[in-house]
Protein backbone atom coordinates (compact mmCIF):
# COMPACT_ATOMS: atom_id res chain seq x y z
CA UNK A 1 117.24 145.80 76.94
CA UNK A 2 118.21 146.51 73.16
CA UNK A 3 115.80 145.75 70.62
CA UNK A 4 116.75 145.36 66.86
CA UNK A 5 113.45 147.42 65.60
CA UNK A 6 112.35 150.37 67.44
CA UNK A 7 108.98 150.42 67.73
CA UNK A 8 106.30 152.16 69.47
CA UNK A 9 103.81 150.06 71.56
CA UNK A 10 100.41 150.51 70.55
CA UNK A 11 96.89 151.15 72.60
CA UNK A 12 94.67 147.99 72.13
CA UNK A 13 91.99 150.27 70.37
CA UNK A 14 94.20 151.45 68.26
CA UNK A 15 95.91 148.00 67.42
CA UNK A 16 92.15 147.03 66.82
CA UNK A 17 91.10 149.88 64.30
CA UNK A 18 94.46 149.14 62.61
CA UNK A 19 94.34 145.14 62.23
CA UNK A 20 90.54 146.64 60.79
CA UNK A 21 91.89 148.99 58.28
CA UNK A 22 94.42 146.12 57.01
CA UNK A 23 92.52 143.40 56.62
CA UNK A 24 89.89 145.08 54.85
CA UNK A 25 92.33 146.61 52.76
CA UNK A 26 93.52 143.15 52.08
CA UNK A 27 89.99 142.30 51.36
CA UNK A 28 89.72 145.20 48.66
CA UNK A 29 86.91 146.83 51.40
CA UNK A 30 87.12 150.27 52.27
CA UNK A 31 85.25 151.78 54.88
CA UNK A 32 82.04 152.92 52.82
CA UNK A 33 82.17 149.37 51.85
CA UNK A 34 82.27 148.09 55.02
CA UNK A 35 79.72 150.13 56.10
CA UNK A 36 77.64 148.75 53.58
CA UNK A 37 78.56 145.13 54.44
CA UNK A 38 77.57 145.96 58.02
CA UNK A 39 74.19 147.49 57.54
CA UNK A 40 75.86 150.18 59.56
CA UNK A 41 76.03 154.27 59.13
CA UNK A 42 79.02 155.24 56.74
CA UNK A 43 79.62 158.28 59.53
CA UNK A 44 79.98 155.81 62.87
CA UNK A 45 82.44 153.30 60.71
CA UNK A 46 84.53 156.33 59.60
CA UNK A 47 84.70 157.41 63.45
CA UNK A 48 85.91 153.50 64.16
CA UNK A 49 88.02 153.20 60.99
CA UNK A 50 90.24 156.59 62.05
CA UNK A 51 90.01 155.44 65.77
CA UNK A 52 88.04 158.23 66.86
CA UNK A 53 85.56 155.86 68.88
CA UNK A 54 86.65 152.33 69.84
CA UNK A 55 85.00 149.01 67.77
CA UNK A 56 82.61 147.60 70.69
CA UNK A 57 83.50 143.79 71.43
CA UNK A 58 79.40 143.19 70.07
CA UNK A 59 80.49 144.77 66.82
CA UNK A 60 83.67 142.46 66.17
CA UNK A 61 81.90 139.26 65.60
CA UNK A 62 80.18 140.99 62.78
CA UNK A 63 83.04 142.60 61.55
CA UNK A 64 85.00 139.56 61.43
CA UNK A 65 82.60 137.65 59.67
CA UNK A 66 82.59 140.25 56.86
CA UNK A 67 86.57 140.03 56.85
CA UNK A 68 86.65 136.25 56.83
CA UNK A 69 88.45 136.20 59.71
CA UNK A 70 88.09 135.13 63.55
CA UNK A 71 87.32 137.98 66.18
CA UNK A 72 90.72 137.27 67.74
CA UNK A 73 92.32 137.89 64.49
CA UNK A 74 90.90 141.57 64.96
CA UNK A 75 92.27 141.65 68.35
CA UNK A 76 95.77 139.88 67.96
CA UNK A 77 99.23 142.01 66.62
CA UNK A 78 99.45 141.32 63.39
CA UNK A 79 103.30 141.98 63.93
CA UNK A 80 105.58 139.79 65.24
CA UNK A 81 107.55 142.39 66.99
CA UNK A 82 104.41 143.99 69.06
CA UNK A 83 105.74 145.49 72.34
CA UNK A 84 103.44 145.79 74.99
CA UNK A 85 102.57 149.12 76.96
């Protein structure tokens, strides 16, 4: 099967920390401000914000609320063209 755009599928954490990093930036948040926003350790959201450790489902509630958005917003491709693995 062709595709028009040739893109790489993504792991789910990493789609995660990603649709993170955007909407924050969107937001004007970075992740010391996030941090902040989230009563949380500047250190562990840097280790979530580079994908180094996965955001916990408990976390994404929070983090969503923050962002103004829904937890399944967090968790959705924020692409159209998204290919599965």
């Amino acid at each position: 099967m062709s595709t028009l755009l040739n893109i790489e599928p993504v792991a789910y954490s990493e789609q995660i920390a990603g649709n993170v990093r955007a909407i924050a930036a969107m937001r004007g948040l970075n992740q010391t401000s996030l941090a902040r926003e989230l009563g949380a350790a500047q250190s562990a959201i840097n280790m979530k914000w580079r994908g180094k450790r996965q955001w916990q489902l408990e976390d994404l509630q929070s983090v969503a609320i923050v962002l103004g958005v829904s937890p399944w917003t967090l968790t959705s491709p924020l692409y159209e063209n998204w290919v599965p693995r």
